[in-house]
C-alpha atoms as a PDB file:
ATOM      1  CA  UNK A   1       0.000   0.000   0.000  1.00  0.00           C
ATOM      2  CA  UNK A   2       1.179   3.714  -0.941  1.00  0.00           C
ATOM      3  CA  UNK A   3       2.469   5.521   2.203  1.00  0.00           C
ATOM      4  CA  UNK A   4       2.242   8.800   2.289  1.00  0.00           C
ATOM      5  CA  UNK A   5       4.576  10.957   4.204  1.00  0.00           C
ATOM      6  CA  UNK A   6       4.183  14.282   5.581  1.00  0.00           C
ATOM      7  CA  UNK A   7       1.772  16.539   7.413  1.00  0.00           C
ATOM      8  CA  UNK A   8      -1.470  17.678   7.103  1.00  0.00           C
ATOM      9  CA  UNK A   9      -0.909  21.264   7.621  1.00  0.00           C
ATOM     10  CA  UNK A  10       1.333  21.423   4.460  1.00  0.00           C
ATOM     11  CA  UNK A  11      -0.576  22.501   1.738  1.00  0.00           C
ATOM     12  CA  UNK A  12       1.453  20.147  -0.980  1.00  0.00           C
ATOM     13  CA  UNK A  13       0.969  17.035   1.508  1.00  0.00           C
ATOM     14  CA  UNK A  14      -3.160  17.822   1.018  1.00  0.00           C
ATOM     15  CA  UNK A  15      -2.788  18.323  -2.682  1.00  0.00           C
ATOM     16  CA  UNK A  16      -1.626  14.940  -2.782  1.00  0.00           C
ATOM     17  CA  UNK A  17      -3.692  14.036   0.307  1.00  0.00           C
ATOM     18  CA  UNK A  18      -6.814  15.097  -2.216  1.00  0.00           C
ATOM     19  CA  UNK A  19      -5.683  13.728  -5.226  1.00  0.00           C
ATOM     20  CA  UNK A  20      -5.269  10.186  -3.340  1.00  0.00           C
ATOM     21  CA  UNK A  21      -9.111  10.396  -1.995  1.00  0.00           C
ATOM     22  CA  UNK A  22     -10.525  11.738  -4.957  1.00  0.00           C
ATOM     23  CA  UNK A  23      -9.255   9.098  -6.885  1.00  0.00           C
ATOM     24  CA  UNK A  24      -9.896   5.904  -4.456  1.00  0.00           C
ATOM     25  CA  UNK A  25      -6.621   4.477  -3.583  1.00  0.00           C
ATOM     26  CA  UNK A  26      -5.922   3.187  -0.467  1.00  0.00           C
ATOM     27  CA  UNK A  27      -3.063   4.978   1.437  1.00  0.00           C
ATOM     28  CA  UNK A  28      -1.274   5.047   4.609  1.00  0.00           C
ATOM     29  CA  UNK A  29      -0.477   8.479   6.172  1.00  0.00           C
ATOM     30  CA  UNK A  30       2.856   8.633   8.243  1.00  0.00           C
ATOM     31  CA  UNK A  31       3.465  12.002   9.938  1.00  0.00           C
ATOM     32  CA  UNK A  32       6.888  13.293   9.119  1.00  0.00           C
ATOM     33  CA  UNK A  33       8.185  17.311   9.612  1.00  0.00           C
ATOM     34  CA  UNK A  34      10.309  18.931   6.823  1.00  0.00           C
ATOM     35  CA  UNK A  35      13.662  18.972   8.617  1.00  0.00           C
ATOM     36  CA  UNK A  36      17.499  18.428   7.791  1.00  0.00           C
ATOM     37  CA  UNK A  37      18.185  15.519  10.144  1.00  0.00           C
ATOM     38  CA  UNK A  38      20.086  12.951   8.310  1.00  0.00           C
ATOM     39  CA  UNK A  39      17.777  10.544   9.000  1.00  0.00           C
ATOM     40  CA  UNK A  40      15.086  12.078   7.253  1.00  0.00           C
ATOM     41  CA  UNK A  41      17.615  12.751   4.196  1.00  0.00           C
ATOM     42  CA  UNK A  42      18.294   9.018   3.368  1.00  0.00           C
ATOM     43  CA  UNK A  43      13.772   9.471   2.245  1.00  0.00           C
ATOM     44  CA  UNK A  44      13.584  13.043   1.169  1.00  0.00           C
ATOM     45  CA  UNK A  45      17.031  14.821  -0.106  1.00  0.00           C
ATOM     46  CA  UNK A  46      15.939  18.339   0.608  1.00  0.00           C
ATOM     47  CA  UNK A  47      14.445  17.485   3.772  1.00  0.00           C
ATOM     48  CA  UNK A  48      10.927  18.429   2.175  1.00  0.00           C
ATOM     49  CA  UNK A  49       7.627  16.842   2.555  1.00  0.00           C
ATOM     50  CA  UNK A  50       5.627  15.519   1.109  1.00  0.00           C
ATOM     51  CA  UNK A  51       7.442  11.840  -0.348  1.00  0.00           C
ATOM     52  CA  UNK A  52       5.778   8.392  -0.663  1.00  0.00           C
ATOM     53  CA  UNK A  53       6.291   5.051  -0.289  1.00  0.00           C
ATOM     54  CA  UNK A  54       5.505   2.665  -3.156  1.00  0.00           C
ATOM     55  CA  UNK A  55       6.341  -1.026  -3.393  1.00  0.00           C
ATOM     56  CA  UNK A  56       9.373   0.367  -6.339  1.00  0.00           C
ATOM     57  CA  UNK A  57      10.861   2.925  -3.774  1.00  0.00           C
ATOM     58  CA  UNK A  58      10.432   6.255  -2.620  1.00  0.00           C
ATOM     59  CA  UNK A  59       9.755   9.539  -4.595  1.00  0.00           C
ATOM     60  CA  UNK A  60       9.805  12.996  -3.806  1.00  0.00           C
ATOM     61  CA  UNK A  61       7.937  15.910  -5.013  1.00  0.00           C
ATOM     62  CA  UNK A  62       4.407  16.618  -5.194  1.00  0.00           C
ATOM     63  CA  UNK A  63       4.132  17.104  -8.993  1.00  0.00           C
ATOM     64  CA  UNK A  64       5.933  14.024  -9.289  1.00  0.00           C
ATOM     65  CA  UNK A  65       3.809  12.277  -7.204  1.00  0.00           C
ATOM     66  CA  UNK A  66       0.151  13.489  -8.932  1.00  0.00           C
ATOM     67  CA  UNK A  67       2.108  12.075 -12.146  1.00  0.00           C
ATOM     68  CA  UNK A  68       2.700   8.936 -10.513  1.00  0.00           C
ATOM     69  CA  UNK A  69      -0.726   8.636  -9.294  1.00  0.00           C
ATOM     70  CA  UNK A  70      -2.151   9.244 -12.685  1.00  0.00           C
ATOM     71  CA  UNK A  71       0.010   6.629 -14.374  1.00  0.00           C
ATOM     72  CA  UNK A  72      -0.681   4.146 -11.756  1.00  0.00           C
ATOM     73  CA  UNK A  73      -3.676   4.421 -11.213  1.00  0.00           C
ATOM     74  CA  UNK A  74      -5.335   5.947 -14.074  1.00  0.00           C
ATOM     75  CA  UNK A  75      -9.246   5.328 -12.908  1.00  0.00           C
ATOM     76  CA  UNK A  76     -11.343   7.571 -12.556  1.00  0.00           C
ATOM     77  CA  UNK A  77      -9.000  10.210 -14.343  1.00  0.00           C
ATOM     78  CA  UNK A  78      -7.570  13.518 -12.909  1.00  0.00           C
ATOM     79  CA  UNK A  79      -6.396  14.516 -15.773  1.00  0.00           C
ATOM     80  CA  UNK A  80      -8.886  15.265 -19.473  1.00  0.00           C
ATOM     81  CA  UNK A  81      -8.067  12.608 -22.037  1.00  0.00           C
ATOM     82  CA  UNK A  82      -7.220  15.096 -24.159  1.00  0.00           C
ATOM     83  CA  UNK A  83      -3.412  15.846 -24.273  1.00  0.00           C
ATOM     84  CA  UNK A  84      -4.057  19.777 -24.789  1.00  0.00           C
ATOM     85  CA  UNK A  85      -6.260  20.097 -22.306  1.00  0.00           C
ATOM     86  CA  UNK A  86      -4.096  17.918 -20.186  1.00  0.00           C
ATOM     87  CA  UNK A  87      -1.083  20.219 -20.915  1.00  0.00           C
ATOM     88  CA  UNK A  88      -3.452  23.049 -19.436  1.00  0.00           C
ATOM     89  CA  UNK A  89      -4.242  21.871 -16.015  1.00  0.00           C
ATOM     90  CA  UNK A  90      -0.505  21.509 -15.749  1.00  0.00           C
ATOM     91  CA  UNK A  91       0.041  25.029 -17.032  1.00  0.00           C
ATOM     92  CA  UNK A  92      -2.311  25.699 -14.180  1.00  0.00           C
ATOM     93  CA  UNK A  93      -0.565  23.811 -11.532  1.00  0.00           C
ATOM     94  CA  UNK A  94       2.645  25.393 -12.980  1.00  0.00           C
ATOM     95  CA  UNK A  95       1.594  28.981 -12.503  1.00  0.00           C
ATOM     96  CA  UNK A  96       0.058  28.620  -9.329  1.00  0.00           C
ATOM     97  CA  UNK A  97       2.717  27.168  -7.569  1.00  0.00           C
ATOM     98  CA  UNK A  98       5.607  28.911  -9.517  1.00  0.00           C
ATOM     99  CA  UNK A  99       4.042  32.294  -9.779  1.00  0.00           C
ATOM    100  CA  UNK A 100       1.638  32.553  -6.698  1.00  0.00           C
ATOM    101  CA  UNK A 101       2.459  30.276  -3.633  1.00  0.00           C
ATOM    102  CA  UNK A 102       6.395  30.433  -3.752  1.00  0.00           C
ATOM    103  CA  UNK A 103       6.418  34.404  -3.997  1.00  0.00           C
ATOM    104  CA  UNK A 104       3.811  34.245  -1.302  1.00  0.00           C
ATOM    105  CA  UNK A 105       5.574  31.252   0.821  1.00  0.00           C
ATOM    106  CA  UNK A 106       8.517  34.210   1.356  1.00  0.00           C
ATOM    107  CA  UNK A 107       6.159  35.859   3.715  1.00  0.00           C
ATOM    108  CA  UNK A 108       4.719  32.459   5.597  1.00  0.00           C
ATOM    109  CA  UNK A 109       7.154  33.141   8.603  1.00  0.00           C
ATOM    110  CA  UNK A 110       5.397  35.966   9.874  1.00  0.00           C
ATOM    111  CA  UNK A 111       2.117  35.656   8.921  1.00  0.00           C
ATOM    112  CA  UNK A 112       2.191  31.838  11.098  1.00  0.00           C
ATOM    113  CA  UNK A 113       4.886  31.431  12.596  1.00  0.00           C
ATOM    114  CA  UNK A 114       5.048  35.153  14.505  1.00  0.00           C
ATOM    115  CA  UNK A 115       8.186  35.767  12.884  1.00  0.00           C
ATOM    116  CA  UNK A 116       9.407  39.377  10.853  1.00  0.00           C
ATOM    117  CA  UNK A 117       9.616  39.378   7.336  1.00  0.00           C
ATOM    118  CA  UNK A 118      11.903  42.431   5.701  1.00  0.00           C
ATOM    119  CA  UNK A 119      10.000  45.187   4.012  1.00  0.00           C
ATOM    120  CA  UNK A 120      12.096  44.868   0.780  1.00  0.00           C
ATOM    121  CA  UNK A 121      10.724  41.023   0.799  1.00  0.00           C
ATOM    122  CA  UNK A 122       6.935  42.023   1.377  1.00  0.00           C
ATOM    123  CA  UNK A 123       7.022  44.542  -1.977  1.00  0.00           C
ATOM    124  CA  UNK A 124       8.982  42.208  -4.203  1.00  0.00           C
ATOM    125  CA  UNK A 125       6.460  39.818  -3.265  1.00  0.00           C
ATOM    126  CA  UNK A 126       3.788  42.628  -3.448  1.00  0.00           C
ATOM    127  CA  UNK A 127       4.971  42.249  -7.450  1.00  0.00           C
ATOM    128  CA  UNK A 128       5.174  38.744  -7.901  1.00  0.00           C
ATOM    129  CA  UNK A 129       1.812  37.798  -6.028  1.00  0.00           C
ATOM    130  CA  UNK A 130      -0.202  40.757  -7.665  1.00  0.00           C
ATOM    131  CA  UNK A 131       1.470  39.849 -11.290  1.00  0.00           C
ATOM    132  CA  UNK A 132       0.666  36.570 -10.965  1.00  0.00           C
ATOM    133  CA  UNK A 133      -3.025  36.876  -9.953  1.00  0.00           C
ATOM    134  CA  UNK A 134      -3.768  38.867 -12.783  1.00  0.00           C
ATOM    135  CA  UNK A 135      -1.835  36.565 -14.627  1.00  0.00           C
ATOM    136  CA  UNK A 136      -4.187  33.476 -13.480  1.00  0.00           C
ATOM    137  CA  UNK A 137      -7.660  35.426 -14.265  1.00  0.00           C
ATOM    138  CA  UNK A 138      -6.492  34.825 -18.158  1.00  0.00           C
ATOM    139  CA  UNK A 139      -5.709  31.179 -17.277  1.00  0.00           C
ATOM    140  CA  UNK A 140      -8.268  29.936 -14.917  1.00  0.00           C
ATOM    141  CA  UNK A 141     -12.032  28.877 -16.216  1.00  0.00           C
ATOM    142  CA  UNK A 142     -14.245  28.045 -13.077  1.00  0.00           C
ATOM    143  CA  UNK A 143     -16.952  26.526 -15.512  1.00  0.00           C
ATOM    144  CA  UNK A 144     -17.594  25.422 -12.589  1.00  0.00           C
ATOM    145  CA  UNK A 145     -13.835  23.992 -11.660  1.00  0.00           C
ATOM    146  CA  UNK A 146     -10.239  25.694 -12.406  1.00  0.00           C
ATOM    147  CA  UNK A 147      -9.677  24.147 -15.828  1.00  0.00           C
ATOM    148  CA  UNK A 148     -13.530  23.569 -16.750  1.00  0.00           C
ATOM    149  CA  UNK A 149     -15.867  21.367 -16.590  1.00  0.00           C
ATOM    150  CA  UNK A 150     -14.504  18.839 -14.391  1.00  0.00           C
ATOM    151  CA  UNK A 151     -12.393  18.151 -11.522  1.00  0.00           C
ATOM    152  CA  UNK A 152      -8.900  17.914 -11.964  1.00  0.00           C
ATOM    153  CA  UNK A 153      -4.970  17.715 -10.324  1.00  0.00           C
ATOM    154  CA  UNK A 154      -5.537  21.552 -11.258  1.00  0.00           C
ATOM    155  CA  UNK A 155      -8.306  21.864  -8.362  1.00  0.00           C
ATOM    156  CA  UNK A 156      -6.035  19.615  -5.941  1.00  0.00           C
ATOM    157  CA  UNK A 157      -3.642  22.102  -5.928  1.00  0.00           C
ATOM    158  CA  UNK A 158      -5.748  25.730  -6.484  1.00  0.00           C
ATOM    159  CA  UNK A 159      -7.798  24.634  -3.299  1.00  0.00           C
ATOM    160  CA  UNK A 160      -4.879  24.038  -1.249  1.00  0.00           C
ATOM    161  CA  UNK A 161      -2.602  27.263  -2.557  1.00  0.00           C
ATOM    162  CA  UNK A 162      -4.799  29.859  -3.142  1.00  0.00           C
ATOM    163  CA  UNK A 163      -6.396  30.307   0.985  1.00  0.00           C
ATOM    164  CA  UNK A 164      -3.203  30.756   1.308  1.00  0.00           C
ATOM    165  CA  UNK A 165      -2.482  33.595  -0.908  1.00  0.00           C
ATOM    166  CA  UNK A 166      -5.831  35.154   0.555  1.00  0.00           C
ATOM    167  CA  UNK A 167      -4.098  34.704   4.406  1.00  0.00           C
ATOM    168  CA  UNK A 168      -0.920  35.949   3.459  1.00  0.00           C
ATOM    169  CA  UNK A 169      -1.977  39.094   1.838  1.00  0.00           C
ATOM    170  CA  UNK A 170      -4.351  39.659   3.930  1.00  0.00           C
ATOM    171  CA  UNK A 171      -2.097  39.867   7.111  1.00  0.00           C
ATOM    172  CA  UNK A 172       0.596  41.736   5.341  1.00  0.00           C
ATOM    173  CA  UNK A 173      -0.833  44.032   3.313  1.00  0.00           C
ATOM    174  CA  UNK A 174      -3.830  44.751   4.645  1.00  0.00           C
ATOM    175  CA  UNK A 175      -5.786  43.199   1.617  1.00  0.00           C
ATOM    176  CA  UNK A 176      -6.890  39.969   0.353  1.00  0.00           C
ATOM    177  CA  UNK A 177      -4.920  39.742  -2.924  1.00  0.00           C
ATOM    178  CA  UNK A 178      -7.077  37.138  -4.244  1.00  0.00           C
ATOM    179  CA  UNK A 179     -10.755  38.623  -3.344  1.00  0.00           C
ATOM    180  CA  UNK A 180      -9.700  41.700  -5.231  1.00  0.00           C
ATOM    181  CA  UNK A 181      -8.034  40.355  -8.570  1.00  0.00           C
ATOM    182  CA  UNK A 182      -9.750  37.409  -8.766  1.00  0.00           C
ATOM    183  CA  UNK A 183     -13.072  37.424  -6.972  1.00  0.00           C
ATOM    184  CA  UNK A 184     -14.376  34.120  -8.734  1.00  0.00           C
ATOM    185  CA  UNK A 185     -11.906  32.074  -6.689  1.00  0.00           C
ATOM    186  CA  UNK A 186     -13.883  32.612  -3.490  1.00  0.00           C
ATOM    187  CA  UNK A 187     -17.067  30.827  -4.497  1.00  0.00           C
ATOM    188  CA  UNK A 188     -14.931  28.669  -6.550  1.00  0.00           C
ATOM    189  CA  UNK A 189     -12.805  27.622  -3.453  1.00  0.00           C
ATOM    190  CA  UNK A 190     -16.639  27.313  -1.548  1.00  0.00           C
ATOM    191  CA  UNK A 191     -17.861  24.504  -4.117  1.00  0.00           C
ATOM    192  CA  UNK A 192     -14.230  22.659  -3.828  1.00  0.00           C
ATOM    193  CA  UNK A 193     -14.617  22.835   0.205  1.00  0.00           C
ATOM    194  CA  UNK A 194     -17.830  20.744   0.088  1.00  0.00           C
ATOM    195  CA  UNK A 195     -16.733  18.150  -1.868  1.00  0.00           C
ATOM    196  CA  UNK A 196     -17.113  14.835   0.949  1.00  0.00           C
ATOM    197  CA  UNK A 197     -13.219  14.477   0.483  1.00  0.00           C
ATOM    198  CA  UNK A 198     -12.172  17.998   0.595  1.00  0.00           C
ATOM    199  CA  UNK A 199     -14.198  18.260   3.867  1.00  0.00           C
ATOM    200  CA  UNK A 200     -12.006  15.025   5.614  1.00  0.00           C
ATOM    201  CA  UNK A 201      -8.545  16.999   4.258  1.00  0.00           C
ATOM    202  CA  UNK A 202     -10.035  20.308   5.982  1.00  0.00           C
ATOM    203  CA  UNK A 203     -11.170  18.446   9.063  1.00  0.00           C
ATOM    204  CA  UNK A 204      -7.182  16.299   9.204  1.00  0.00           C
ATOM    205  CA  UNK A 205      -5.646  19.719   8.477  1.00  0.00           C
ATOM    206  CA  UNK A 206      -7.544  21.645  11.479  1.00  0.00           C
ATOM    207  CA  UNK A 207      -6.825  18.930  13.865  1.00  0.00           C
ATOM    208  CA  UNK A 208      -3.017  19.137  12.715  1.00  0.00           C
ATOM    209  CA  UNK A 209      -2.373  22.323  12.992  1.00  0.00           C
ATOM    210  CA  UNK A 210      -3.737  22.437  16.895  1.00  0.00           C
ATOM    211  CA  UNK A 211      -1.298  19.257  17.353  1.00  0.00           C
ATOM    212  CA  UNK A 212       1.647  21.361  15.838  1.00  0.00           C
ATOM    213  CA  UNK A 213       0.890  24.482  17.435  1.00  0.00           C
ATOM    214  CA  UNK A 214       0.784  22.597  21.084  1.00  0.00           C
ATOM    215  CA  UNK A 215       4.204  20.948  19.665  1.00  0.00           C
ATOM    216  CA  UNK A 216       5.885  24.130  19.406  1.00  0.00           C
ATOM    217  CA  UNK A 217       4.553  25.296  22.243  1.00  0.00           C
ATOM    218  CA  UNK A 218       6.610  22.376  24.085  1.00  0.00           C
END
């Protein structure tokens, strides 16, 4: 059985976390923090989570891993048969993580973690986040999902990345990026939320982030 390894307050652990429900396969989850201990190395390079077990070995990355999961197991699809339309939900996962959630990840330590981030940081990422928001409003379709008319690897990761954006902005800046430059995402993100499995990755991902904040506490 896949393992999955990770936690469920990282955003690419539930994109793979969702992917892995939506699709039916049975998985294990083993809790693992991002770290550098040598240990942890021998699985994960970087340190990073998430990775996975499979019966061939272990593999690292999340994109890699929605890939794998689509090859694998290829029923019911995440992915449009089509290979254009294909290539665009991975444009879509491309931007948003390339464009919008690593810009924005430069100003997770103190908008959770109570740290300071430098003022020169918050406007370059000002730039990036605001350029790449517009950017996504001439990529994104929400007829009704992200990349049309059905869900996709495209929603796994939009409904995990883009609170985020809305959070981050919202305690640095004053604003919520996202509500203002691209106000279909809210109800979009709504109708994603109420899916049964998006519900149990919400529910994991609350209960998670009390654990970790008692951890740090410690």
């Amino acid at each position: 059985m896949l393992k999955l390894c990770g936690f469920s307050v990282s955003n690419y652990y539930n994109k793979i976390k969702l992917a892995l429900m939506e699709k039916g396969i049975p998985f294990e989850e083993e809790v693992v923090y991002p770290s550098q201990d040598e240990t942890l190395k021998k699985d994960s390079p970087m340190g990073k989570v998430p990775f996975m077990r499979t019966d061939h070995g272990i593999l690292t990355e999340s994109q890699v891993l929605a890939e794998y999961l689509e090859d694998t197991y290829p029923q019911p699809p995440l992915y449009p048969a089509d290979a254009f339309a294909k290539a665009k939900c991975r444009e879509l996962i491309e931007h948003i993580e390339l464009n919008l959630e690593l810009p924005a990840r430069r100003l997770y330590p103190e908008v959770f973690f109570g740290g300071t981030v430098a003022d020169e940081v918050k406007k370059e990422a000002e730039k990036q986040i605001v350029r790449g928001l517009k950017s996504l409003a001439c990529l994104a379709h929400f007829e009704p999902f992200i990349a049309g008319k059905e869900f996709t690897h495209a929603d796994c990761a939009a409904w995990v990345h883009l609170p985020l954006i809305s959070q981050a902005t919202k305690k640095i800046y004053g604003r919520d990026f996202l509500e203002e430059l691209l106000p279909a995402a809210k109800p979009y993100l709504k109708l994603v939320s109420e899916r049964p499995q998006a519900q149990k990755v919400s529910a994991d991902r609350k209960a998670a982030t009390e654990a970790l904040m008692a951890r740090m506490k410690k």
